[in-house]
C-alpha atoms as a PDB file:
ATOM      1  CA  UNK A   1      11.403  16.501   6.628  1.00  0.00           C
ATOM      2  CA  UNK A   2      11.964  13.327   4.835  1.00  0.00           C
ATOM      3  CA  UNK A   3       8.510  12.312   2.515  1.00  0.00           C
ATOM      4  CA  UNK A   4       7.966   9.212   5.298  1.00  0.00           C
ATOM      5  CA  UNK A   5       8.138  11.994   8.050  1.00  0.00           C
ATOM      6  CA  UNK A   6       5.372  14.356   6.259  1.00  0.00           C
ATOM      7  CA  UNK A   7       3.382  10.885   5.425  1.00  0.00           C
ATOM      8  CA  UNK A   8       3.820   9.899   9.061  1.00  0.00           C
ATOM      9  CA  UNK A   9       3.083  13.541  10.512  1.00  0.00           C
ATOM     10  CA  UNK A  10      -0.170  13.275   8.836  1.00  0.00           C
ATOM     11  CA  UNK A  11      -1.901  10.779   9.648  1.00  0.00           C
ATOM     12  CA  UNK A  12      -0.820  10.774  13.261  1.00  0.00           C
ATOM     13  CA  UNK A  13      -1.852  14.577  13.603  1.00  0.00           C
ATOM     14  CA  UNK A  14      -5.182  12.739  12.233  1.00  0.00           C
ATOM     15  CA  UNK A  15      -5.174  10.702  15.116  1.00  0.00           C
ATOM     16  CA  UNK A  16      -4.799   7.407  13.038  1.00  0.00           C
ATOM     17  CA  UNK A  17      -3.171   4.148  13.204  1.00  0.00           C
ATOM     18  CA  UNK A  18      -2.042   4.716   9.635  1.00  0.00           C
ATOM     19  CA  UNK A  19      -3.257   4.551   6.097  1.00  0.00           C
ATOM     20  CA  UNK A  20      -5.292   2.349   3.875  1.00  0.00           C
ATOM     21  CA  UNK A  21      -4.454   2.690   0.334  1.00  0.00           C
ATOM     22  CA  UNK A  22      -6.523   0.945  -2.180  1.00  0.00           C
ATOM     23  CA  UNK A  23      -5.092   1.998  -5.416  1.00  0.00           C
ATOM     24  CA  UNK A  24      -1.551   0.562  -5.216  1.00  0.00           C
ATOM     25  CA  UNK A  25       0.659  -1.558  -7.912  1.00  0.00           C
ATOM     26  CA  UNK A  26       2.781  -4.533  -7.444  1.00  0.00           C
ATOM     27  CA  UNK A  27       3.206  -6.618 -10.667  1.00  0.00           C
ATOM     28  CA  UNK A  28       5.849  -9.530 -12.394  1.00  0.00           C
ATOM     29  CA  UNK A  29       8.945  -7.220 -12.961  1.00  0.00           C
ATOM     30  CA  UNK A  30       8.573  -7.814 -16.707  1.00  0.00           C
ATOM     31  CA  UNK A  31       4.965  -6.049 -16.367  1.00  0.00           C
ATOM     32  CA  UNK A  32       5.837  -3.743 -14.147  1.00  0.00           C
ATOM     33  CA  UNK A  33       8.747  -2.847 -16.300  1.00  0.00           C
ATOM     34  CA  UNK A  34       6.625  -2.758 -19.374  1.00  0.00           C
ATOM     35  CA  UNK A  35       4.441  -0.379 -17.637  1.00  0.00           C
ATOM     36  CA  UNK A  36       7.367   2.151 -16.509  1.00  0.00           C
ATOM     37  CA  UNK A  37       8.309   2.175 -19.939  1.00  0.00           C
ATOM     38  CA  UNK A  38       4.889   3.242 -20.993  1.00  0.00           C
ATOM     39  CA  UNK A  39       4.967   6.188 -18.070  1.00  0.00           C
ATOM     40  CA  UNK A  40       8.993   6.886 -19.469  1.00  0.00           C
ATOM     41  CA  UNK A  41       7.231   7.347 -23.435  1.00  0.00           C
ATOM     42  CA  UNK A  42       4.022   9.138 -22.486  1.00  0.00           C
ATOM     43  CA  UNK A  43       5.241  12.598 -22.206  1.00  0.00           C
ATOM     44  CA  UNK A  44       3.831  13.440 -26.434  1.00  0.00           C
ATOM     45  CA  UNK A  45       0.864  11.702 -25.016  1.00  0.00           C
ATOM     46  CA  UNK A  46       0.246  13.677 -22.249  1.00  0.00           C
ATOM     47  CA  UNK A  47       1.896  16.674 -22.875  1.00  0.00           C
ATOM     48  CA  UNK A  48       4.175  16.745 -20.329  1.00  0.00           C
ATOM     49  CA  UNK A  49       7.064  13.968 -18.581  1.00  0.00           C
ATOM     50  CA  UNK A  50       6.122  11.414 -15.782  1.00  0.00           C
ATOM     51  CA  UNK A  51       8.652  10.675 -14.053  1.00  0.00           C
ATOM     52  CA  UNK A  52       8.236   7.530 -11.814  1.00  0.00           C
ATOM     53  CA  UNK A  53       9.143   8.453  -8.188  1.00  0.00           C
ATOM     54  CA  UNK A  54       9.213   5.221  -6.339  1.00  0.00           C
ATOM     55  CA  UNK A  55      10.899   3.398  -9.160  1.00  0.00           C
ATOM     56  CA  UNK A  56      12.887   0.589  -7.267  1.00  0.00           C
ATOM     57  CA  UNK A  57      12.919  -3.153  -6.404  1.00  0.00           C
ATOM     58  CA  UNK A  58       9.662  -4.823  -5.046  1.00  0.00           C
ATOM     59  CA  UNK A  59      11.063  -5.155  -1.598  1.00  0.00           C
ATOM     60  CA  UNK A  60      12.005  -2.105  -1.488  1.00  0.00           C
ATOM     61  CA  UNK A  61       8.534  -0.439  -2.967  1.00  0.00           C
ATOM     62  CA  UNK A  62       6.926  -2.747  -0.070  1.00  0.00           C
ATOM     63  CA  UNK A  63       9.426  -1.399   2.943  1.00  0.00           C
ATOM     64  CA  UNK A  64       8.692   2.267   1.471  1.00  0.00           C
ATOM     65  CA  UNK A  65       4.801   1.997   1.518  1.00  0.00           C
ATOM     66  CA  UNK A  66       5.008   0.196   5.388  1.00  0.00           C
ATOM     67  CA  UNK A  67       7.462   3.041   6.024  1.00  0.00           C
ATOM     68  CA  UNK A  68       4.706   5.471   5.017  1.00  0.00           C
ATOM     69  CA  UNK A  69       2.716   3.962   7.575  1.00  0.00           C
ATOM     70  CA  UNK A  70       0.631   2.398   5.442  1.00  0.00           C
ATOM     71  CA  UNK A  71      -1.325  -0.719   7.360  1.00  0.00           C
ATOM     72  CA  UNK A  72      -3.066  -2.214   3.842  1.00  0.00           C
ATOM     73  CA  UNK A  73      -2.609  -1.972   0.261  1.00  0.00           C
ATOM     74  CA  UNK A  74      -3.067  -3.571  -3.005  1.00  0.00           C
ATOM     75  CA  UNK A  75      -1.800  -5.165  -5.943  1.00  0.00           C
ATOM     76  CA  UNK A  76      -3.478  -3.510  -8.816  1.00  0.00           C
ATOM     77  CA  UNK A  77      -2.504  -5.242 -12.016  1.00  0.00           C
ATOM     78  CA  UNK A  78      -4.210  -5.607 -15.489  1.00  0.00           C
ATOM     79  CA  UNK A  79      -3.677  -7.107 -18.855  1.00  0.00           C
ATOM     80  CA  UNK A  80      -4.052  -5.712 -22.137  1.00  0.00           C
ATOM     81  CA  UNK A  81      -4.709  -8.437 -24.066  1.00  0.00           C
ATOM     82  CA  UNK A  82      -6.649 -12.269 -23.767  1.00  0.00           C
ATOM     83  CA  UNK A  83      -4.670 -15.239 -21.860  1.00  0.00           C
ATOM     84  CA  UNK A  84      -2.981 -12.877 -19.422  1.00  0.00           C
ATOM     85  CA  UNK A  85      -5.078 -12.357 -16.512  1.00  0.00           C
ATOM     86  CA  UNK A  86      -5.089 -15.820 -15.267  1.00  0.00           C
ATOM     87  CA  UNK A  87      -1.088 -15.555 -15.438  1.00  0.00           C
ATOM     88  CA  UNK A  88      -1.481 -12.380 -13.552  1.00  0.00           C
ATOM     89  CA  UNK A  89      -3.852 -13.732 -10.924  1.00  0.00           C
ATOM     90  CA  UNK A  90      -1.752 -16.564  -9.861  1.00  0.00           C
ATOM     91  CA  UNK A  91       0.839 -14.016  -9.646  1.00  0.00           C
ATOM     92  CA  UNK A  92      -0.945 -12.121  -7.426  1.00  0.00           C
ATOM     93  CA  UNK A  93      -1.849 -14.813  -5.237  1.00  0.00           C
ATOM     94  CA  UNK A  94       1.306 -15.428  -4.976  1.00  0.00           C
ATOM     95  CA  UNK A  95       1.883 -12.192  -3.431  1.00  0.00           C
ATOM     96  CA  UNK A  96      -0.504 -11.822  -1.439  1.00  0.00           C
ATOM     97  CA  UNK A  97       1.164 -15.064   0.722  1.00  0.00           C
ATOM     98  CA  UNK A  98       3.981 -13.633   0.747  1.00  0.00           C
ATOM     99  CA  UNK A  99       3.331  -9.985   1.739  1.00  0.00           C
ATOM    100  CA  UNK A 100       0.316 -10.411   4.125  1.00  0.00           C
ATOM    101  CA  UNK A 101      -0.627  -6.618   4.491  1.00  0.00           C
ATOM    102  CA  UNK A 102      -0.880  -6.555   0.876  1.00  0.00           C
ATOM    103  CA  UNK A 103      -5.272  -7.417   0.031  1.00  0.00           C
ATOM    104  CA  UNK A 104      -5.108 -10.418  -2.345  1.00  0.00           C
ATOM    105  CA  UNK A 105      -5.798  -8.961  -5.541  1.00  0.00           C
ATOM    106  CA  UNK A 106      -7.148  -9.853  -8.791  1.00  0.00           C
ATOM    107  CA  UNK A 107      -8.324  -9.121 -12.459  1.00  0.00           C
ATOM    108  CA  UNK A 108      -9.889 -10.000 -15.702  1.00  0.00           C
ATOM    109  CA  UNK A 109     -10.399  -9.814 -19.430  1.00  0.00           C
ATOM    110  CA  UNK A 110     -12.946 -10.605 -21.652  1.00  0.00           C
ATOM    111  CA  UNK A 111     -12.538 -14.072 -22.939  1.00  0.00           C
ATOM    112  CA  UNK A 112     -14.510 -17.060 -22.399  1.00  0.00           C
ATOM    113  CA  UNK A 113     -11.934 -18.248 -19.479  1.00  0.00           C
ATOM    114  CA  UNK A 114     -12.950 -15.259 -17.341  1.00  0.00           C
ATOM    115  CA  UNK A 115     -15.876 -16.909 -15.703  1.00  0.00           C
ATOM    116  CA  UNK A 116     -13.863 -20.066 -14.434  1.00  0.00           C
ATOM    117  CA  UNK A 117     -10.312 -17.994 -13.385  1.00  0.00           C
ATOM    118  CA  UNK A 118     -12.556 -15.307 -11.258  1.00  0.00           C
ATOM    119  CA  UNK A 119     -14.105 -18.342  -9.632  1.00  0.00           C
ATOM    120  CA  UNK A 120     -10.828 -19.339  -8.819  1.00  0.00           C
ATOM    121  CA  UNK A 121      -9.642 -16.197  -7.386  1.00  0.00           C
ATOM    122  CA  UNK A 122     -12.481 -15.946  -5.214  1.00  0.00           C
ATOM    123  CA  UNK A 123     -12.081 -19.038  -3.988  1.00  0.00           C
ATOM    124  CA  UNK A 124      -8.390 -18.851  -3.071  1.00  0.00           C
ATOM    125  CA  UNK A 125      -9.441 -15.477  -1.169  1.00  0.00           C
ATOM    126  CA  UNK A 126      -9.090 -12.470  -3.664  1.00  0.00           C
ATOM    127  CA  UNK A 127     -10.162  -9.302  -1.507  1.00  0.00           C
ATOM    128  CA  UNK A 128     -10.641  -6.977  -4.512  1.00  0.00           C
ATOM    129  CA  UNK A 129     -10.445  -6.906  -8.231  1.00  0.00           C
ATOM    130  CA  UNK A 130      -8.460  -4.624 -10.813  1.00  0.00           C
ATOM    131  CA  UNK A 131     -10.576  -3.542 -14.030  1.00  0.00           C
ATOM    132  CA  UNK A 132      -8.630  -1.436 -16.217  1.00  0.00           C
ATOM    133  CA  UNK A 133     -11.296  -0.338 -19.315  1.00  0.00           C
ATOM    134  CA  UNK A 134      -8.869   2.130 -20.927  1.00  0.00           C
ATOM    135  CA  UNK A 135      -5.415   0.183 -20.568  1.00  0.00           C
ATOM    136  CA  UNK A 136      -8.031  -3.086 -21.986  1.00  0.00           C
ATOM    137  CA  UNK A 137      -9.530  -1.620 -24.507  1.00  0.00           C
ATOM    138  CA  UNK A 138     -12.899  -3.403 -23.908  1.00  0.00           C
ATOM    139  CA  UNK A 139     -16.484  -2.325 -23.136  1.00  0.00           C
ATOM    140  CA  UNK A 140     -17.146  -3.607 -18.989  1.00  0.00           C
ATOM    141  CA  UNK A 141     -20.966  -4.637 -21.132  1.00  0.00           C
ATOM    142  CA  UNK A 142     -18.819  -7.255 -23.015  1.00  0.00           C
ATOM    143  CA  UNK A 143     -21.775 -10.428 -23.075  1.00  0.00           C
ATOM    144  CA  UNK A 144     -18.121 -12.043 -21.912  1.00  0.00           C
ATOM    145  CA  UNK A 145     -17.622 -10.639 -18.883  1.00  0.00           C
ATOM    146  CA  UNK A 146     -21.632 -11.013 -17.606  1.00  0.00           C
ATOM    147  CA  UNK A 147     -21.305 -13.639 -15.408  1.00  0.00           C
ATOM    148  CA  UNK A 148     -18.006 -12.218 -13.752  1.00  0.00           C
ATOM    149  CA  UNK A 149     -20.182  -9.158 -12.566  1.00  0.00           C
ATOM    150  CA  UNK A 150     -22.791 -11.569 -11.390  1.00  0.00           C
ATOM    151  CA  UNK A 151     -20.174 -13.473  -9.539  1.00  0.00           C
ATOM    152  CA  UNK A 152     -18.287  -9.722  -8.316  1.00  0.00           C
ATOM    153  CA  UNK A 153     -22.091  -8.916  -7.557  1.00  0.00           C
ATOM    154  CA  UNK A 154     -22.880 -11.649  -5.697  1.00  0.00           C
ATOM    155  CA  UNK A 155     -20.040 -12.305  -3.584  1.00  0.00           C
ATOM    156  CA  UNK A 156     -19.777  -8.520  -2.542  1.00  0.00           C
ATOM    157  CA  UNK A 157     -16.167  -8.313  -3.775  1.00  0.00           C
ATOM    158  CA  UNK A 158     -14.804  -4.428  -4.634  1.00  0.00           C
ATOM    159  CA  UNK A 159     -13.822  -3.817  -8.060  1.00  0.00           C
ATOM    160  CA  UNK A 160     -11.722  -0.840  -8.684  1.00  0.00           C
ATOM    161  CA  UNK A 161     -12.395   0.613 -12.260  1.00  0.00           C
ATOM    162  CA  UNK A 162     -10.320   2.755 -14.194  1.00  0.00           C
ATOM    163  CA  UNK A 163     -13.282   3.868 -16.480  1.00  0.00           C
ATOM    164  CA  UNK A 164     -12.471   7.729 -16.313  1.00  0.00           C
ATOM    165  CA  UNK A 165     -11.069   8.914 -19.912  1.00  0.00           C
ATOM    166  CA  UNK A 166      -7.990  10.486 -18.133  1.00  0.00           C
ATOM    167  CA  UNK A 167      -5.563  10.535 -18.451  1.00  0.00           C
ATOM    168  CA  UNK A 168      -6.232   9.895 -22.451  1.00  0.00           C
ATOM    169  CA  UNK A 169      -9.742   8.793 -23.535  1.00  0.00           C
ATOM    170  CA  UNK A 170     -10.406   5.573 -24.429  1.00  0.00           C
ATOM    171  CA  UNK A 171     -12.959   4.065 -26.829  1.00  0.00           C
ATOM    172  CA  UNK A 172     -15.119   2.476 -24.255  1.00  0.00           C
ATOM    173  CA  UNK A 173     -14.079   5.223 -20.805  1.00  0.00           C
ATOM    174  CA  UNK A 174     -16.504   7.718 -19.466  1.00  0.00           C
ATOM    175  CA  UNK A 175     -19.747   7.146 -17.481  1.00  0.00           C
ATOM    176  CA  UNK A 176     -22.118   5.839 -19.909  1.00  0.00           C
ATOM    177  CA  UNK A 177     -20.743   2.260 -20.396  1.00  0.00           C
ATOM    178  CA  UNK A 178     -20.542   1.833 -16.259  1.00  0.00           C
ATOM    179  CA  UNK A 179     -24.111   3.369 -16.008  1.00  0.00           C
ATOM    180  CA  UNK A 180     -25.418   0.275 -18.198  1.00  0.00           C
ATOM    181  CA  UNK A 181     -23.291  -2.148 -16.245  1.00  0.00           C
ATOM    182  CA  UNK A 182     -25.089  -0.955 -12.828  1.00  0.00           C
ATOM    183  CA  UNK A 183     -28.392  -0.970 -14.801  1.00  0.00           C
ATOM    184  CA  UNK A 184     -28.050  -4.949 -14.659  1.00  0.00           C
ATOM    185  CA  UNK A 185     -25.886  -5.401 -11.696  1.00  0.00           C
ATOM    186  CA  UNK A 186     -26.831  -2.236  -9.444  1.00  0.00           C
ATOM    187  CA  UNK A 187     -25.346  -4.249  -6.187  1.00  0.00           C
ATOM    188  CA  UNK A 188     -21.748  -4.337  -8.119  1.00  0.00           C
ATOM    189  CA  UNK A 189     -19.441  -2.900  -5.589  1.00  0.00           C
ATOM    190  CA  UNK A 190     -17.568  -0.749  -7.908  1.00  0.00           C
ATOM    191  CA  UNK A 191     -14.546   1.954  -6.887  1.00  0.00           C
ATOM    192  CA  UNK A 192     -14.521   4.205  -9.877  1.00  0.00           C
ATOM    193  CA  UNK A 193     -10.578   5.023  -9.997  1.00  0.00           C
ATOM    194  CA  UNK A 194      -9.232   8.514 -10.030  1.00  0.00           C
ATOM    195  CA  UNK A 195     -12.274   9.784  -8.751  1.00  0.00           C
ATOM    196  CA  UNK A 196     -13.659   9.500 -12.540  1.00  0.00           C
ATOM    197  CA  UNK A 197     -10.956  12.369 -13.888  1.00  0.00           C
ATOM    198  CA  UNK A 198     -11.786  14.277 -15.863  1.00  0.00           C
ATOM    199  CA  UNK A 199     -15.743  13.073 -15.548  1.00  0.00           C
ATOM    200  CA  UNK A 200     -15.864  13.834 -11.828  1.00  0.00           C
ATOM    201  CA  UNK A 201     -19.496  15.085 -12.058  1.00  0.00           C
ATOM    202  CA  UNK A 202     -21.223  12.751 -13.668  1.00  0.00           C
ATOM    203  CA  UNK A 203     -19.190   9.444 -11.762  1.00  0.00           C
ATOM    204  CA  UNK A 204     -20.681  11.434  -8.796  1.00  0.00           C
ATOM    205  CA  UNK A 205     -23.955  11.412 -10.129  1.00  0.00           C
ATOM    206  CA  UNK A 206     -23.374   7.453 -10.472  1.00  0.00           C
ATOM    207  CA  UNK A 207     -22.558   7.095  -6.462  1.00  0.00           C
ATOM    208  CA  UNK A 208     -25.685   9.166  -5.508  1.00  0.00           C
ATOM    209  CA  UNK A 209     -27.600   6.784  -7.541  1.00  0.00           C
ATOM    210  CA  UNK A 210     -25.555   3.498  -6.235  1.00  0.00           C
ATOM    211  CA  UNK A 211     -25.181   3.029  -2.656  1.00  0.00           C
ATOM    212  CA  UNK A 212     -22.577   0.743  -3.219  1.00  0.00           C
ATOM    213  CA  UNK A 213     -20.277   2.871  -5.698  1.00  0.00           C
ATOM    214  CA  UNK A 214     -17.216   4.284  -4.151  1.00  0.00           C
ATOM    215  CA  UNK A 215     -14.716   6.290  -5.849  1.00  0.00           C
ATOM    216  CA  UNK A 216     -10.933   6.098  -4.942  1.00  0.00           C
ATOM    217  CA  UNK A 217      -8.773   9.819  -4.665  1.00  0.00           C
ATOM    218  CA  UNK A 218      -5.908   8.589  -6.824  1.00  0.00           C
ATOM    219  CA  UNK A 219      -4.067  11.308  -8.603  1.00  0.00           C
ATOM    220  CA  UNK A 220      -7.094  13.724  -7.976  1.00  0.00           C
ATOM    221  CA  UNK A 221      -6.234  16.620  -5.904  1.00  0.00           C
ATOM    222  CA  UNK A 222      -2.651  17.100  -6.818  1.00  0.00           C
ATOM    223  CA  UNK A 223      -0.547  19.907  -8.815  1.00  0.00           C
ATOM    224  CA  UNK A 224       0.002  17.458 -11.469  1.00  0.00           C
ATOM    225  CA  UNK A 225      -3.769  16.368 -12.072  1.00  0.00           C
ATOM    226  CA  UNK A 226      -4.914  19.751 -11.309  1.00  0.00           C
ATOM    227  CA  UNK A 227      -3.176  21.480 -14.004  1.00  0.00           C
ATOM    228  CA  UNK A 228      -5.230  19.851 -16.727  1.00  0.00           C
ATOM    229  CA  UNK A 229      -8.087  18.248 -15.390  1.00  0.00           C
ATOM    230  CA  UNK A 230      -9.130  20.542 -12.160  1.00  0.00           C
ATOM    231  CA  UNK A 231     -11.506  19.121  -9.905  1.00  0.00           C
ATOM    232  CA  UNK A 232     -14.862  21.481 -10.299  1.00  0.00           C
ATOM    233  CA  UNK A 233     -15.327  24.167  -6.983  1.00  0.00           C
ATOM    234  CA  UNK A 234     -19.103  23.864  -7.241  1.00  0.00           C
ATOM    235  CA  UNK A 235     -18.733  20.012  -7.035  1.00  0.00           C
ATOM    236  CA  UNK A 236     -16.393  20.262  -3.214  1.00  0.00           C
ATOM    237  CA  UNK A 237     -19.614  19.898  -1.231  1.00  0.00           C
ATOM    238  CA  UNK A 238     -20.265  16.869  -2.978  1.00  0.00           C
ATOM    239  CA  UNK A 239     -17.386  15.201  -1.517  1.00  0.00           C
ATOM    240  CA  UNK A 240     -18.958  15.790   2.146  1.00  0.00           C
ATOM    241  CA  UNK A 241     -21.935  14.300   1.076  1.00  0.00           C
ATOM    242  CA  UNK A 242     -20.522  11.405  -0.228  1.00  0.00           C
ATOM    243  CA  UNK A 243     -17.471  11.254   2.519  1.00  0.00           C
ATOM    244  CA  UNK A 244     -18.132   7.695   3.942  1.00  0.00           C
ATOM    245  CA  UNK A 245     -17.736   6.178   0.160  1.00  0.00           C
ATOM    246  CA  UNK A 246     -14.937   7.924  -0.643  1.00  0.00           C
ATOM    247  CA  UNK A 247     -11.499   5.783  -0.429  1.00  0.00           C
ATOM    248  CA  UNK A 248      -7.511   6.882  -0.365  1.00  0.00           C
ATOM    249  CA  UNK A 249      -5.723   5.915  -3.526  1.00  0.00           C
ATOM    250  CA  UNK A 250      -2.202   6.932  -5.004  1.00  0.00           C
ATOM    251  CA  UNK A 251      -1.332   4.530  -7.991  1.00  0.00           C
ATOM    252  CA  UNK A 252       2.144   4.101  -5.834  1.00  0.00           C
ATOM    253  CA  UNK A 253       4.660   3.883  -7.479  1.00  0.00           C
ATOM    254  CA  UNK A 254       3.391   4.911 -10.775  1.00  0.00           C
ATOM    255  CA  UNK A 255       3.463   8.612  -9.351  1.00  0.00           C
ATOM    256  CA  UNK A 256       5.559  11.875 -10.532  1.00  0.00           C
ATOM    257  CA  UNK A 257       5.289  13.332  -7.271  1.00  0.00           C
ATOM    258  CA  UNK A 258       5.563  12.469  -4.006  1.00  0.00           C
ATOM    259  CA  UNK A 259       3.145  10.185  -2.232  1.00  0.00           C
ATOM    260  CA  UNK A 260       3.624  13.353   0.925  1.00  0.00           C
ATOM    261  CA  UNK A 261       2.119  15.375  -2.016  1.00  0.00           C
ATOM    262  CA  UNK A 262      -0.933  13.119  -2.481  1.00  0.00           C
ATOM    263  CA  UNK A 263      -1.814  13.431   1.061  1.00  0.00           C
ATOM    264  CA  UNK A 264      -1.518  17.403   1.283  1.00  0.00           C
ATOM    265  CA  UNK A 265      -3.616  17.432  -1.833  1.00  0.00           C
ATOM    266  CA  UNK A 266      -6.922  15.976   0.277  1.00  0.00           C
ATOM    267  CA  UNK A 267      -5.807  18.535   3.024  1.00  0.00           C
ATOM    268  CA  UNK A 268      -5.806  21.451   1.476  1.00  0.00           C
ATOM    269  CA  UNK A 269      -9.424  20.352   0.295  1.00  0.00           C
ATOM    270  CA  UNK A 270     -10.386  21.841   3.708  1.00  0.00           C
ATOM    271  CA  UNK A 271     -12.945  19.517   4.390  1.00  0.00           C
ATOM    272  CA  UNK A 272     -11.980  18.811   8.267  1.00  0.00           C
ATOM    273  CA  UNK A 273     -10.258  16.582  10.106  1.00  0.00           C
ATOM    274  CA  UNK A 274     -12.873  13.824  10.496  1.00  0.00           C
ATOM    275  CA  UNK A 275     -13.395  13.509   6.202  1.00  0.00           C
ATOM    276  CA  UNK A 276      -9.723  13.021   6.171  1.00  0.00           C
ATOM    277  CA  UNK A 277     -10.127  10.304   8.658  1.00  0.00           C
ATOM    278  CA  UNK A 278     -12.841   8.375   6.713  1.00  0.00           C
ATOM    279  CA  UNK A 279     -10.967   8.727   3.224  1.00  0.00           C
ATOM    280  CA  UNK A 280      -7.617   7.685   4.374  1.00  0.00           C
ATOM    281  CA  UNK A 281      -8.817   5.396   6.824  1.00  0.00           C
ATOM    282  CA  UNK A 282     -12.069   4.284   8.348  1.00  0.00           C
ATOM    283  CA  UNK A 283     -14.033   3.989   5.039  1.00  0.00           C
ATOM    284  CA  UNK A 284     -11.587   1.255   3.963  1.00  0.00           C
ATOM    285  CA  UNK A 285     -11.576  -0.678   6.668  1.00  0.00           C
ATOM    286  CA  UNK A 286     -15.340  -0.655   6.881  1.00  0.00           C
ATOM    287  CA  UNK A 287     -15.316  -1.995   3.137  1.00  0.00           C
ATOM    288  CA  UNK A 288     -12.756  -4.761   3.659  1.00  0.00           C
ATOM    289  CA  UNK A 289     -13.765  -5.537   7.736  1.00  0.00           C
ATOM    290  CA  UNK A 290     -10.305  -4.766   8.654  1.00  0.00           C
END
């Protein structure tokens, strides 16, 4: 079978209309380039190679994901340094116009801009924000950033946060910083990316405390992730409990595996039929009203 007929087989055996993915990139092609160099150079880093699988044009990335069957996605981009992110967002915007199954997408830095260009993105629509703590480099407490949680809060927008220190630590990754953030803005609708690898206990421990913390299954699950940061046996049950928060990600096309493989990884979880549907699915679409 071709990887569109295993994606396909899937989630119609599921009984779905397809997927939702939340954790998805589309960038500029000079960022997204940037960033597949990164991924081609990391292997000392990591340890180990990482190959990109779906490395192609952007049309053809988006024909590949509808292929897949998937009926939403996203546009998660970052910067890595000030006077970016408002570049990025009108990017993104941008986008989103053009590729309408794609949820408008947005992000931020701290600098004293922040404030006004999330303002802007919420106002022209943004569905969901990108905050990427390790690529950044900055603390999410940053005084800066304050009043773009209290917007985020506010409004009810999603944030997905790459604040796990996989799959290198960063100075400011790991729980504690996002526990103080929810401290002061405990209504912050937060997706903790990667399911918080390797700190998968403790982000739990966050969403039992935070009604309105998801966490997003990118990379978790699979050969690749589970060879050096295994997700804990004891901790399985956990993912029951918390299976209406729980949200299908796969950091397409940024994978070195196929997306098939990302799918078969949440199966073999044997945690039935109807948990698949949620995570892949249903919880999603509750979160955005799709």
């Amino acid at each position: 079978m071709t990887d569109a007929e295993r994606v396909t087989a899937f989630w119609s055996q599921l009984g779905l209309p397809g997927l939702i993915d939340v954790h998805t990139h589309f960038m500029p092609t000079r960022v997204m380039d940037k960033v597949w160099a990164y991924f081609d150079s990391v292997g000392p880093l990591v340890g180990r190679p990482w190959p990109i699988a779906y490395r192609a044009e952007e049309d053809e990335r988006i024909a590949t994901l509808r292929g897949f069957g998937a009926r939403s996605f996203t546009a998660m981009l970052y910067p890595h340094k000030p006077a970016m992110a408002a570049w990025l967002n009108s990017w993104a915007a941008q986008f989103a116009a053009r590729t309408p199954d794609c949820l408008h997408t947005a992000t931020f830095f701290p600098e004293p801009e922040a404030a006004r260009y999330v303002h802007e993105a919420v106002e022209n629509g943004a569905r969901v924000f990108k905050s990427h703590v390790q690529v950044g480099a900055y603390d999410p407490n940053d005084e800066l950033l304050e009043p773009v949680w209290g917007l985020l809060a506010e409004a009810g927008i999603p944030v997905v946060i790459h604040c796990g220190s996989g799959p290198v630590p960063g100075k400011h990754t790991g729980p504690e910083p996002v526990g103080r953030l929810l401290a002061r803005h405990p209504k912050l609708r937060l997706i903790i990316a990667h399911m918080g690898m390797p700190e998968y206990g403790d982000f739990l421990d966050l969403a039992d405390r935070h009604p309105d913390v998801h966490l997003d299954t990118t990379m978790a699950f699979t050969d690749f992730s589970e060879e050096v940061a295994p997700f804990p046996p004891a901790e399985l049950s956990r993912l029951t409990d918390l299976g209406n928060r729980i949200l299908l990600g796969t950091d397409f096309p940024n994978i070195p595996y196929s997306y098939a493989h990302a799918l078969e990884g949440l199966a073999r979880l044997d945690l039935g039929d109807d948990w698949l549907r949620a995570v892949c699915h249903d919880n999603a679409a509750r979160l955005f009203a799709l």
